[in-house]
N, C-alpha and C. Protein backbone atom coordinates (compact mmCIF):
# COMPACT_ATOMS: atom_id res chain seq x y z
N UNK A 1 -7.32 -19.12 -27.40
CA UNK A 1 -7.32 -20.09 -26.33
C UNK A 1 -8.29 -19.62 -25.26
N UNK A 2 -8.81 -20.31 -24.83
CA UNK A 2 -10.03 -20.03 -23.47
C UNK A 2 -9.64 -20.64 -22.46
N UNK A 3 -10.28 -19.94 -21.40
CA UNK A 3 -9.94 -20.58 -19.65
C UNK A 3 -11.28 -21.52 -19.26
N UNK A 4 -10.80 -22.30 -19.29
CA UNK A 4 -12.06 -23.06 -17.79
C UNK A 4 -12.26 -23.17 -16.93
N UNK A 5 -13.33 -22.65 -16.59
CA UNK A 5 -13.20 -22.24 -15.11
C UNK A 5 -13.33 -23.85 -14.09
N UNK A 6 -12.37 -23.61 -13.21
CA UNK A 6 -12.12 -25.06 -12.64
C UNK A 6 -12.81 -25.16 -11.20
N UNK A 7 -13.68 -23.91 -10.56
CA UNK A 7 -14.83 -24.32 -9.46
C UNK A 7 -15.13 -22.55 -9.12
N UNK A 8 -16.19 -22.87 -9.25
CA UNK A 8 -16.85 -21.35 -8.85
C UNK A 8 -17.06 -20.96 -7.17
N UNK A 9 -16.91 -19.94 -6.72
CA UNK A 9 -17.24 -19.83 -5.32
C UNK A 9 -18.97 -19.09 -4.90
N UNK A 10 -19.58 -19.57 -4.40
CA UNK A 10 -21.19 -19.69 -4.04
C UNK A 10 -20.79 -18.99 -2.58
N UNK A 11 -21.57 -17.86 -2.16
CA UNK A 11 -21.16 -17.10 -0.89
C UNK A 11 -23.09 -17.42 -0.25
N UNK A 12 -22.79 -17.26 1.11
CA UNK A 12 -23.64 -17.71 2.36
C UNK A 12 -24.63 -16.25 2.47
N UNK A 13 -25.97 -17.11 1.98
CA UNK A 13 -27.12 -15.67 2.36
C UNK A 13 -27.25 -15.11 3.59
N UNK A 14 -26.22 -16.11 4.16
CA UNK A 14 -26.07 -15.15 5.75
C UNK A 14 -25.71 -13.83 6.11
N UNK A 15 -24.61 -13.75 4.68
CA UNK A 15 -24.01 -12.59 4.67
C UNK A 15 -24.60 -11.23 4.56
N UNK A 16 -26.28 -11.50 4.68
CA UNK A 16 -26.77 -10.29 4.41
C UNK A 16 -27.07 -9.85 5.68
N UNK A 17 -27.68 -10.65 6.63
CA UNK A 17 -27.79 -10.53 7.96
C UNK A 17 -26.13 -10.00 9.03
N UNK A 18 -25.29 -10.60 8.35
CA UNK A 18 -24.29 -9.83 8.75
C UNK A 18 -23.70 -8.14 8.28
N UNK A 19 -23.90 -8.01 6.96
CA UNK A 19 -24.31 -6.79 6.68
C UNK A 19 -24.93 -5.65 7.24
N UNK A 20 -26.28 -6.26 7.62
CA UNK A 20 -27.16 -5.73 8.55
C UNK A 20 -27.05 -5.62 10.10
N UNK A 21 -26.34 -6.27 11.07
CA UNK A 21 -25.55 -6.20 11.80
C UNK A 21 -24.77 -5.05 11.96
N UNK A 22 -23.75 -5.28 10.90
CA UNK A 22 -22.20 -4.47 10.88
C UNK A 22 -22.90 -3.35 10.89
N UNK A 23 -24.03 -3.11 10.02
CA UNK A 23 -24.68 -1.21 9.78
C UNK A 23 -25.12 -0.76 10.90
N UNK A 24 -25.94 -1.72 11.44
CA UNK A 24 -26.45 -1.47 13.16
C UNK A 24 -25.81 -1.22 14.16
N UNK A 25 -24.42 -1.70 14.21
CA UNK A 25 -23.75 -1.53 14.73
C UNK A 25 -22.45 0.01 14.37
N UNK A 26 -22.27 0.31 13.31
CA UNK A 26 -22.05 1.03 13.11
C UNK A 26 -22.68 2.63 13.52
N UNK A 27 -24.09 2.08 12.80
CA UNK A 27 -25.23 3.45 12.94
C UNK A 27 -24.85 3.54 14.85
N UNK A 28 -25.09 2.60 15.94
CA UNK A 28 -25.26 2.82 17.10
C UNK A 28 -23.93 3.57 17.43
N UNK A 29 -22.77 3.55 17.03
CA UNK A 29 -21.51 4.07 17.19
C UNK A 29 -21.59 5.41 17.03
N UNK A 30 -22.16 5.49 15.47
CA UNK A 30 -22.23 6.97 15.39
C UNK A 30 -23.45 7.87 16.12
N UNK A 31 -24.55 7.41 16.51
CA UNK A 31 -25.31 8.12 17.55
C UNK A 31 -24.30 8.57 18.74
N UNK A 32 -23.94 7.02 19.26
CA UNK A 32 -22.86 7.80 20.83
C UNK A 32 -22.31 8.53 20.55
N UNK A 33 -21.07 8.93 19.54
CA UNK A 33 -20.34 9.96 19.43
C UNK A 33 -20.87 10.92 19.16
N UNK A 34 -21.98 11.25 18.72
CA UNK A 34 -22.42 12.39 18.37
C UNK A 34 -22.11 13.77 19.16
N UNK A 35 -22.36 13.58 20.41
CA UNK A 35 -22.10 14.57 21.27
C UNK A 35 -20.73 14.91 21.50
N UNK A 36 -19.65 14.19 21.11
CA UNK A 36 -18.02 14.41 20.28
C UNK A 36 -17.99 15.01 19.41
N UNK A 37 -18.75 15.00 18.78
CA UNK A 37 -18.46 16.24 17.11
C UNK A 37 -17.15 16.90 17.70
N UNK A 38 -18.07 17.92 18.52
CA UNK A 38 -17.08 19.46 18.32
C UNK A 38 -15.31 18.56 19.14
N UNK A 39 -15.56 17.95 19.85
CA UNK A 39 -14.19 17.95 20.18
C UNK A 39 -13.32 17.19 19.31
N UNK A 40 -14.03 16.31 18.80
CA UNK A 40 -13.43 15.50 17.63
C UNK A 40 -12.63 17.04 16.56
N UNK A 41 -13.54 17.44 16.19
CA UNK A 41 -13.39 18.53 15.27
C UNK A 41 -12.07 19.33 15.21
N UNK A 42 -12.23 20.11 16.87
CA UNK A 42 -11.33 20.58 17.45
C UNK A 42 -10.10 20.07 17.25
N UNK A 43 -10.24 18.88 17.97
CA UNK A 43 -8.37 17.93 17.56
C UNK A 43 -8.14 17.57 16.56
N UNK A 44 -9.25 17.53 15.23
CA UNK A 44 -8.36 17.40 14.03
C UNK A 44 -8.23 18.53 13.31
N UNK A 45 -8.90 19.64 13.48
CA UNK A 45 -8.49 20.80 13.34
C UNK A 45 -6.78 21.37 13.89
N UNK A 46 -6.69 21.07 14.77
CA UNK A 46 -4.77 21.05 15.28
C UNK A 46 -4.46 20.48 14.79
N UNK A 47 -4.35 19.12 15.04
CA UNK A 47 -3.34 17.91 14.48
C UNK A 47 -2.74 18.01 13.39
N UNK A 48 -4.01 18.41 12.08
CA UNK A 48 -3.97 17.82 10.80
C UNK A 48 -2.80 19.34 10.31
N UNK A 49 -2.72 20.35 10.68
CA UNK A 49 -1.47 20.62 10.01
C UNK A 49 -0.16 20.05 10.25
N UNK A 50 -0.24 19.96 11.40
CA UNK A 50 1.50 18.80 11.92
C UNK A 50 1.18 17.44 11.16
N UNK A 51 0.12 17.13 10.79
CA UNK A 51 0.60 15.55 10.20
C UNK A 51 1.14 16.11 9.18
N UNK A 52 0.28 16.84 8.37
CA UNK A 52 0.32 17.12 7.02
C UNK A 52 1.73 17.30 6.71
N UNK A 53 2.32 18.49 7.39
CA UNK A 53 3.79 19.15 7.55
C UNK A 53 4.92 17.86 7.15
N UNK A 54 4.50 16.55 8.53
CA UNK A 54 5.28 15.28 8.67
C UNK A 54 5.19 14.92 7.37
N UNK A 55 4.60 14.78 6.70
CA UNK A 55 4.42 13.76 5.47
C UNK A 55 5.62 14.03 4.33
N UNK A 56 6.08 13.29 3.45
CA UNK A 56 6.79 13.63 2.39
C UNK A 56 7.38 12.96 1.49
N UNK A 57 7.52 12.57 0.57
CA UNK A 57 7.56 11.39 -0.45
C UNK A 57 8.67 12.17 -1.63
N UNK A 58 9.41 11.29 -1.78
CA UNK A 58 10.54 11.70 -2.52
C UNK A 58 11.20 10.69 -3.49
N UNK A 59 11.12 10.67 -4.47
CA UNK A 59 10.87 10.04 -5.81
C UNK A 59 12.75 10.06 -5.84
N UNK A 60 13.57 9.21 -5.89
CA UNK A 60 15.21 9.12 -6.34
C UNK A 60 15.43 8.77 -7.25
N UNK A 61 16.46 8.50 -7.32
CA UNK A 61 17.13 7.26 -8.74
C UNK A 61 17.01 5.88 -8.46
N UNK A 62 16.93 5.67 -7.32
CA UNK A 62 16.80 4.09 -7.54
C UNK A 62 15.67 3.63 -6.47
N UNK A 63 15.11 4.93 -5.66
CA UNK A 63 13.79 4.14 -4.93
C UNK A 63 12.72 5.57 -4.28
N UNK A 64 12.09 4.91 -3.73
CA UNK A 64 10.96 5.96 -3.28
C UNK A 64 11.09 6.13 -1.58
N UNK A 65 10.93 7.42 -1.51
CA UNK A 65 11.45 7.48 0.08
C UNK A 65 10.27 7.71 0.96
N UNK A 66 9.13 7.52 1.58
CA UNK A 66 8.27 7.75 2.51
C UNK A 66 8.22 8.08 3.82
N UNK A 67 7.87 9.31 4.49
CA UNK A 67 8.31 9.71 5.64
C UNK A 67 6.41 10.17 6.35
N UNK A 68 6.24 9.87 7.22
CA UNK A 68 5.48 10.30 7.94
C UNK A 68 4.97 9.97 9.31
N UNK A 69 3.96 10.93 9.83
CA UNK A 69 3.88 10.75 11.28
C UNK A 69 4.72 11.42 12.14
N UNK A 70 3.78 11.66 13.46
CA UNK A 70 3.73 13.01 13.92
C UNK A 70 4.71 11.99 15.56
N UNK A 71 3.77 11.25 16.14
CA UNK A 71 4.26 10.76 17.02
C UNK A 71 4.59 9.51 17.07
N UNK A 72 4.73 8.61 15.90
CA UNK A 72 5.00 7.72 15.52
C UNK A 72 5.92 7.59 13.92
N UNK A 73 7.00 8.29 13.87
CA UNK A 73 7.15 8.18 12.99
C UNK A 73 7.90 7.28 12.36
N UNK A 74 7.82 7.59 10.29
CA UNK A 74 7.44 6.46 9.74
C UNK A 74 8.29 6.22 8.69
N UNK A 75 9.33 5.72 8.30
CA UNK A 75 9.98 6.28 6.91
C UNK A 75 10.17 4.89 5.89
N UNK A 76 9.84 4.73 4.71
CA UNK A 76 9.65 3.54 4.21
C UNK A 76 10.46 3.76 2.49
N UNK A 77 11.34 2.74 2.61
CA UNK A 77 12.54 3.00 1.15
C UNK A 77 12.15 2.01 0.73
N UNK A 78 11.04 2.46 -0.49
CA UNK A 78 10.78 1.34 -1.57
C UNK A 78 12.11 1.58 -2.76
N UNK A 79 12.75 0.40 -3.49
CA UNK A 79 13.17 0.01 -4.33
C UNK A 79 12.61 -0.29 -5.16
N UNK A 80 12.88 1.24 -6.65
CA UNK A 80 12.16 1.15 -8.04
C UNK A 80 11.68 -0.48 -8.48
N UNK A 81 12.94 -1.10 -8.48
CA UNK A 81 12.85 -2.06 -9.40
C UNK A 81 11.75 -3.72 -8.40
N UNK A 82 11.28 -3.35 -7.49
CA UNK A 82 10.79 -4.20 -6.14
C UNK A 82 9.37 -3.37 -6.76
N UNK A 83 8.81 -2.26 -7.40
CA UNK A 83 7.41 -1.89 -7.30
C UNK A 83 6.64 -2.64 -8.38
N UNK A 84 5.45 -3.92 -8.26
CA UNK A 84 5.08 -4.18 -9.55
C UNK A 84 3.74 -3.27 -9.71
N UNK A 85 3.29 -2.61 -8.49
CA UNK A 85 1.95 -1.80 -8.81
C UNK A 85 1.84 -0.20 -8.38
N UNK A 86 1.54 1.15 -9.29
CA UNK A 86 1.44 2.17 -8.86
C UNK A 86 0.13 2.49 -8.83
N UNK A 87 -1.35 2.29 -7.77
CA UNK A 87 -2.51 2.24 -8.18
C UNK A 87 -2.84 3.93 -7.98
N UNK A 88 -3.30 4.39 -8.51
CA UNK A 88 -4.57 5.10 -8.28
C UNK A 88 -5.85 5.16 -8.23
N UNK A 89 -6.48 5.46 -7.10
CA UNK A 89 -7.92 5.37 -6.45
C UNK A 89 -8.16 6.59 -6.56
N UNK A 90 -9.63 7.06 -6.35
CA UNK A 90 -10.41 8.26 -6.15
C UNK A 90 -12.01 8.00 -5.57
N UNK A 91 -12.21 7.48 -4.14
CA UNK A 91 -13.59 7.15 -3.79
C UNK A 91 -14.46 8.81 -3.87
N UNK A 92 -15.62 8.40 -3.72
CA UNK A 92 -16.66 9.64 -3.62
C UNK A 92 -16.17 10.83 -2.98
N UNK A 93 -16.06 10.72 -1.31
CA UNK A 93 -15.99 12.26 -0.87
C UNK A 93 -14.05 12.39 -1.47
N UNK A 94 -13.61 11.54 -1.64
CA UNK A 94 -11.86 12.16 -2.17
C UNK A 94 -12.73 12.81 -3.69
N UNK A 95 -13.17 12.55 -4.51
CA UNK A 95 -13.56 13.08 -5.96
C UNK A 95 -13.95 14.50 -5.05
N UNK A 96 -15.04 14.39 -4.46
CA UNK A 96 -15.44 15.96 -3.84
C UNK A 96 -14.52 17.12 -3.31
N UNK A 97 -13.37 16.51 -2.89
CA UNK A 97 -12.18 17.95 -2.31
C UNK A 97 -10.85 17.52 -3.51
N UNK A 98 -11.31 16.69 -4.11
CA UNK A 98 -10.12 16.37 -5.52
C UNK A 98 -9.17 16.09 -5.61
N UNK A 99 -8.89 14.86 -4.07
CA UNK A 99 -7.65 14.13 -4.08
C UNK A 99 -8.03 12.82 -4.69
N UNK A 100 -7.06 11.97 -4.70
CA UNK A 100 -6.47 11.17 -5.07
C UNK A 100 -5.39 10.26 -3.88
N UNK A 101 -5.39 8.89 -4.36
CA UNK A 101 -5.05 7.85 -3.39
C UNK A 101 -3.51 7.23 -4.11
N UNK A 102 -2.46 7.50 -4.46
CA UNK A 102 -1.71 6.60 -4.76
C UNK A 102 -1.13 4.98 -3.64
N UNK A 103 -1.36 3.90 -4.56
CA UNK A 103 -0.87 3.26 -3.45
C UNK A 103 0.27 2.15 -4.56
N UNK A 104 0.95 1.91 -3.66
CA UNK A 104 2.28 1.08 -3.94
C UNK A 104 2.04 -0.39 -3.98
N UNK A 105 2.45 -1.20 -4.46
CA UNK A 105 2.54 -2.91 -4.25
C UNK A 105 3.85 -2.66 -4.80
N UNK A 106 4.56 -4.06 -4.25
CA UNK A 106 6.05 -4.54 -4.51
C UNK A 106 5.65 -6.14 -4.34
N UNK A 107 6.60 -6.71 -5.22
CA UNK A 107 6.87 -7.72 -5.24
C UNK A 107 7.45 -8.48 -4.34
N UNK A 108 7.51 -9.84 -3.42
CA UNK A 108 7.59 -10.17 -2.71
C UNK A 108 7.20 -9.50 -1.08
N UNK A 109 5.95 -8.86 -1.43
CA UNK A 109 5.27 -8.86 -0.38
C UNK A 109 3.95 -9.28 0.04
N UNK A 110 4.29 -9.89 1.46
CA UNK A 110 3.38 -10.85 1.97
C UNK A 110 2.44 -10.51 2.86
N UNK A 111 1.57 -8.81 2.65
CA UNK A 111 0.14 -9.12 3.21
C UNK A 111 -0.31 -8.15 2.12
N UNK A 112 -1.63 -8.33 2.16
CA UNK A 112 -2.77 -8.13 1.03
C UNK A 112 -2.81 -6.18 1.28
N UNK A 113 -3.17 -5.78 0.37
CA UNK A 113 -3.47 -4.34 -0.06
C UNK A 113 -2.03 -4.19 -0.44
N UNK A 114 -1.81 -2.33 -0.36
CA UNK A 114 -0.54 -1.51 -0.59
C UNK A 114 0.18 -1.76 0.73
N UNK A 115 1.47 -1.94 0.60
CA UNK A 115 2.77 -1.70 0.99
C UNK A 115 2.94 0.05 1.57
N UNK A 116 2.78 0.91 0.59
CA UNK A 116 2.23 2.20 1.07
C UNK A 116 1.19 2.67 0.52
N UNK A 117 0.55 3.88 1.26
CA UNK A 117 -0.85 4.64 0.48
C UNK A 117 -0.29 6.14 0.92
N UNK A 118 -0.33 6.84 -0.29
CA UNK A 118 -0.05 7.88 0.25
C UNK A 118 -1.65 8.87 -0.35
N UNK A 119 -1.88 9.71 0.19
CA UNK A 119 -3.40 10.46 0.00
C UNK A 119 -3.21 11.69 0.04
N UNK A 120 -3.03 12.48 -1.10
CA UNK A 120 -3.55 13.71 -1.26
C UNK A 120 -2.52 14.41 -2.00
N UNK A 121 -1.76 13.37 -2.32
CA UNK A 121 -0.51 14.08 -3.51
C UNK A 121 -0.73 14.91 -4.69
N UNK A 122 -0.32 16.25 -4.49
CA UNK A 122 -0.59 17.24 -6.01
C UNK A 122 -0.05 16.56 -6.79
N UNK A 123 -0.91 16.79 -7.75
CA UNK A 123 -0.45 15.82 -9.33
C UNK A 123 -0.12 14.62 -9.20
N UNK A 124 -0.90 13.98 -8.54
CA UNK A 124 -1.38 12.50 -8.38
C UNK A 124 -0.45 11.88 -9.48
N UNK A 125 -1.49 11.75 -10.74
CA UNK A 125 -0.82 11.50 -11.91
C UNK A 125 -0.22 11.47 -12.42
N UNK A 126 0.31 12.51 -12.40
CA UNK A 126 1.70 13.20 -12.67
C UNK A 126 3.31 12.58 -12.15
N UNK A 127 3.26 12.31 -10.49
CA UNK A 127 3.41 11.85 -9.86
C UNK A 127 4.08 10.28 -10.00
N UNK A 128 2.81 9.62 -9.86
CA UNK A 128 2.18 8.50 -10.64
C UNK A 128 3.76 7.88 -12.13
N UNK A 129 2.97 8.69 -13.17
CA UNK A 129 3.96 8.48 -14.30
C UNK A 129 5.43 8.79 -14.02
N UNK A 130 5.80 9.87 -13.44
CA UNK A 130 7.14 9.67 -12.87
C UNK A 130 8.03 7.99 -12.38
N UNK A 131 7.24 7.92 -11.77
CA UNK A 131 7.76 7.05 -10.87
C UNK A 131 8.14 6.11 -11.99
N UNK A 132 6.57 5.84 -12.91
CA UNK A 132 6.62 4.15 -13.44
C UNK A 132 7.69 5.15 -14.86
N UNK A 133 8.19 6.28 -15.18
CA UNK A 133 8.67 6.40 -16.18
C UNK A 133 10.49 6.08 -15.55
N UNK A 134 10.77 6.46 -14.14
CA UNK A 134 12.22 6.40 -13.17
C UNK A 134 11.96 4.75 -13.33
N UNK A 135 10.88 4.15 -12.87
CA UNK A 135 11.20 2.48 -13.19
C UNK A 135 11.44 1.80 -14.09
N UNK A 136 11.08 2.40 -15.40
CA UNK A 136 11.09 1.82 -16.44
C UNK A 136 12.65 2.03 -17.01
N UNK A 137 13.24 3.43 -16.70
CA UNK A 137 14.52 4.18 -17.08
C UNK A 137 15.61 2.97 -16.51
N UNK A 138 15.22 2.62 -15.54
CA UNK A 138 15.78 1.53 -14.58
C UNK A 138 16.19 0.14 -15.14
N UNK A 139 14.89 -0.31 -15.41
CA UNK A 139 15.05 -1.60 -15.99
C UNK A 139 15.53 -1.60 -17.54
N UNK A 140 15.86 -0.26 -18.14
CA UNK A 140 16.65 -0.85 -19.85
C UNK A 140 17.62 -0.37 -19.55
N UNK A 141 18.16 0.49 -17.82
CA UNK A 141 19.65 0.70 -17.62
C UNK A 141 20.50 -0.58 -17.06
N UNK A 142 19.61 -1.89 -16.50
CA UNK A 142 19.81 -2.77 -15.45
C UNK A 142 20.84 -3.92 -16.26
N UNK A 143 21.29 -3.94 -17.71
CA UNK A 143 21.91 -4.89 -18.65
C UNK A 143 23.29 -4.16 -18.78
N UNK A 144 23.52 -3.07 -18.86
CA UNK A 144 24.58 -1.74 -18.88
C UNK A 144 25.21 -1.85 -18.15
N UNK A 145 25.20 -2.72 -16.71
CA UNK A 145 25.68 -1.97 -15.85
C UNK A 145 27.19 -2.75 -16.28
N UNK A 146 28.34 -2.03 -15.42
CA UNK A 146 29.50 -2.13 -15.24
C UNK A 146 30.02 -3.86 -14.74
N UNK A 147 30.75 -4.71 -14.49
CA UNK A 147 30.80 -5.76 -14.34
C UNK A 147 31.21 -5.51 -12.65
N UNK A 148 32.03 -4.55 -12.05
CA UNK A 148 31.84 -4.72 -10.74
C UNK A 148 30.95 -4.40 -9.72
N UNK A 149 30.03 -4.06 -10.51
CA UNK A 149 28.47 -4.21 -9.64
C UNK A 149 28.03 -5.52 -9.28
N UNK A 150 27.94 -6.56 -9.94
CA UNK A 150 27.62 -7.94 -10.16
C UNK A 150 28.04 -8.88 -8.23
N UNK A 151 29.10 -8.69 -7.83
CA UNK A 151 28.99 -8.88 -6.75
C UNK A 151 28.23 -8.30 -5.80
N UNK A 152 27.66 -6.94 -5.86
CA UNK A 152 26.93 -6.09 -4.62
C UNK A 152 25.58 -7.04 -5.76
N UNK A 153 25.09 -6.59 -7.00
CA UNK A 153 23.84 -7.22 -7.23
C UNK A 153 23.75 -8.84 -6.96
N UNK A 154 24.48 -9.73 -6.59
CA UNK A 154 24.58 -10.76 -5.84
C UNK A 154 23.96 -10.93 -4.78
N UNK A 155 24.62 -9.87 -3.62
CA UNK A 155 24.13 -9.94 -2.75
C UNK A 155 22.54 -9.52 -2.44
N UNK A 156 22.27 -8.71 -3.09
CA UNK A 156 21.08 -8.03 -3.35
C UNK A 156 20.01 -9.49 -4.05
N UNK A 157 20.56 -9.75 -4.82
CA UNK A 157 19.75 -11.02 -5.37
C UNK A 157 19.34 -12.05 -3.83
N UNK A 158 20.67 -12.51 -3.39
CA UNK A 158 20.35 -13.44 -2.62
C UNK A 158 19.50 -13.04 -1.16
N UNK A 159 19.93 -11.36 -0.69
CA UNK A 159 18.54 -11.34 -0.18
C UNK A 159 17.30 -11.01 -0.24
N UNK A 160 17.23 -10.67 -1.44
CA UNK A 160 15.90 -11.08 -2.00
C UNK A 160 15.07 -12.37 -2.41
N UNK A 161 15.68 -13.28 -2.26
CA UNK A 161 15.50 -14.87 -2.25
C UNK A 161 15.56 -15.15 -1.32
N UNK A 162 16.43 -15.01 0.07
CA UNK A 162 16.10 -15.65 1.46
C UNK A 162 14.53 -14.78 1.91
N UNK A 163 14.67 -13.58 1.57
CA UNK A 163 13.77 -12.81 2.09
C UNK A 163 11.94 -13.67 1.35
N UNK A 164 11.98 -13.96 0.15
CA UNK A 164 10.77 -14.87 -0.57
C UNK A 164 10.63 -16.22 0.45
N UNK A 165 11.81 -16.65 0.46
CA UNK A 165 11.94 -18.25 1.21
C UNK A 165 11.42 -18.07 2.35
N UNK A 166 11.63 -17.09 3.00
CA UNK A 166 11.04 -16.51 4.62
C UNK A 166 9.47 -16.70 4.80
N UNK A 167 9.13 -15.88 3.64
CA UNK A 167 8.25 -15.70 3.56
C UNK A 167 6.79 -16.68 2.60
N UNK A 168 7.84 -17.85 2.58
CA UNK A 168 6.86 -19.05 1.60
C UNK A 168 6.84 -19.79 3.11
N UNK A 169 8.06 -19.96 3.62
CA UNK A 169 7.85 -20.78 4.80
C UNK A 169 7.09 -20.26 6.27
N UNK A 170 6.41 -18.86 5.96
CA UNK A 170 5.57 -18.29 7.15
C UNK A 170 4.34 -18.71 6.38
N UNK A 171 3.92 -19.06 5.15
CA UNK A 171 2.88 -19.06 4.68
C UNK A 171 2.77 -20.99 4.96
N UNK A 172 3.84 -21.50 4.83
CA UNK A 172 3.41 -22.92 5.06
C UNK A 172 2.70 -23.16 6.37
N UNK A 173 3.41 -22.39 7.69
CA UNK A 173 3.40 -22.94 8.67
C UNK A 173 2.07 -22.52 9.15
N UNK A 174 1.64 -21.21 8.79
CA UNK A 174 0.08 -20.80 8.89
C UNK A 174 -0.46 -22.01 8.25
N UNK A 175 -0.32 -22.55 6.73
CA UNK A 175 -1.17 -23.56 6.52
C UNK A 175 -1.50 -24.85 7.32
N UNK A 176 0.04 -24.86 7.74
CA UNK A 176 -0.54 -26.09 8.12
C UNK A 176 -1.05 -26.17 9.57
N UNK A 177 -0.94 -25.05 10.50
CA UNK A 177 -1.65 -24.45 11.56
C UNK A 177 -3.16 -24.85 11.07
N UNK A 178 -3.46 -24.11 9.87
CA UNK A 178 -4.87 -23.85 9.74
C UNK A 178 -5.63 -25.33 9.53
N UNK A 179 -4.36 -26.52 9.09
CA UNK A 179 -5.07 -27.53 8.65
C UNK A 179 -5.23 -28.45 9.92
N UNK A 180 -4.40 -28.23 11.02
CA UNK A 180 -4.84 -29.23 12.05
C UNK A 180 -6.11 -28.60 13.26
């Protein structure tokens, strides 16, 4: 079976002039700071062991725990069975000191990229397969379960459905914002 493609998108040669812009503007940024180096340097030279310290990710039985941040802190309980994406990235200078980017997507969430990114996890990969091997352990335990679970997974169902509905009806009302 084949797809047809039902309208192609054609992008604005403007966009190169904006390109050119954004770099100009960029390049002029990084001239001013220049004479910041060293203090820049300086404060992330401190900082970055206390962030580092803050950080910590902890893989459970039924979800992923995320903690970080120094003066803002941050703690985020993803639910195994809520993750549909475990990505791994590796841009240029991360290949050069030999980290790695894990980032998270879940299902019923409503803004674009990862949900979390965590950067610089030993055994990325490793890591990585854990998780999707604890999710997978999950979903051929999820038919097993006991019959008086069924009311708490009820509730769990239904707010996970008001929580979608919430979130179809923030997407209407932007639309139709955008259409008048």
């Amino acid at each position: 079976m084949s797809d047809f493609t039902l309208k192609s998108a054609s992008f604005d040669p403007k966009i190169k002039s904006y390109w050119l812009v954004f770099a100009l503007c960029v390049s002029t940024l990084g001239i001013v700071t220049i004479p910041l180096i060293p203090v820049i340097v300086l404060i992330v030279w401190l900082v970055s062991s206390s962030i580092l310290a803050a950080m910590s990710a902890e893989l459970l039985e039924r979800k992923l725990v995320v903690k970080r941040g120094i003066f803002f802190k941050e703690e985020k309980s993803i639910p195994l069975e809520k993750i549909t994406d475990v990505g791994l990235s590796q841009g240029p200078l991360m290949r050069l000191f030999g980290l790695y980017r894990l980032s998270f997507e879940t299902a019923g969430q409503s803004s674009q990229g990862a949900l979390v990114s965590l950067l610089g996890v030993v055994d990325a990969s490793e890591f990585r397969e854990a998780i999707l091997a604890q999710k997978d352990n999950l979903a051929g335990a999820q038919p097993t379960k006991a019959k008086s679970d069924e009311p708490q997974n009820q509730v769990e169902l239904l707010r996970a459905l008001t929580y979608s509905v919430k979130n179809i009806e923030q997407m209407l009302v932007t639309l139709m914002d955008e259409k008048k």
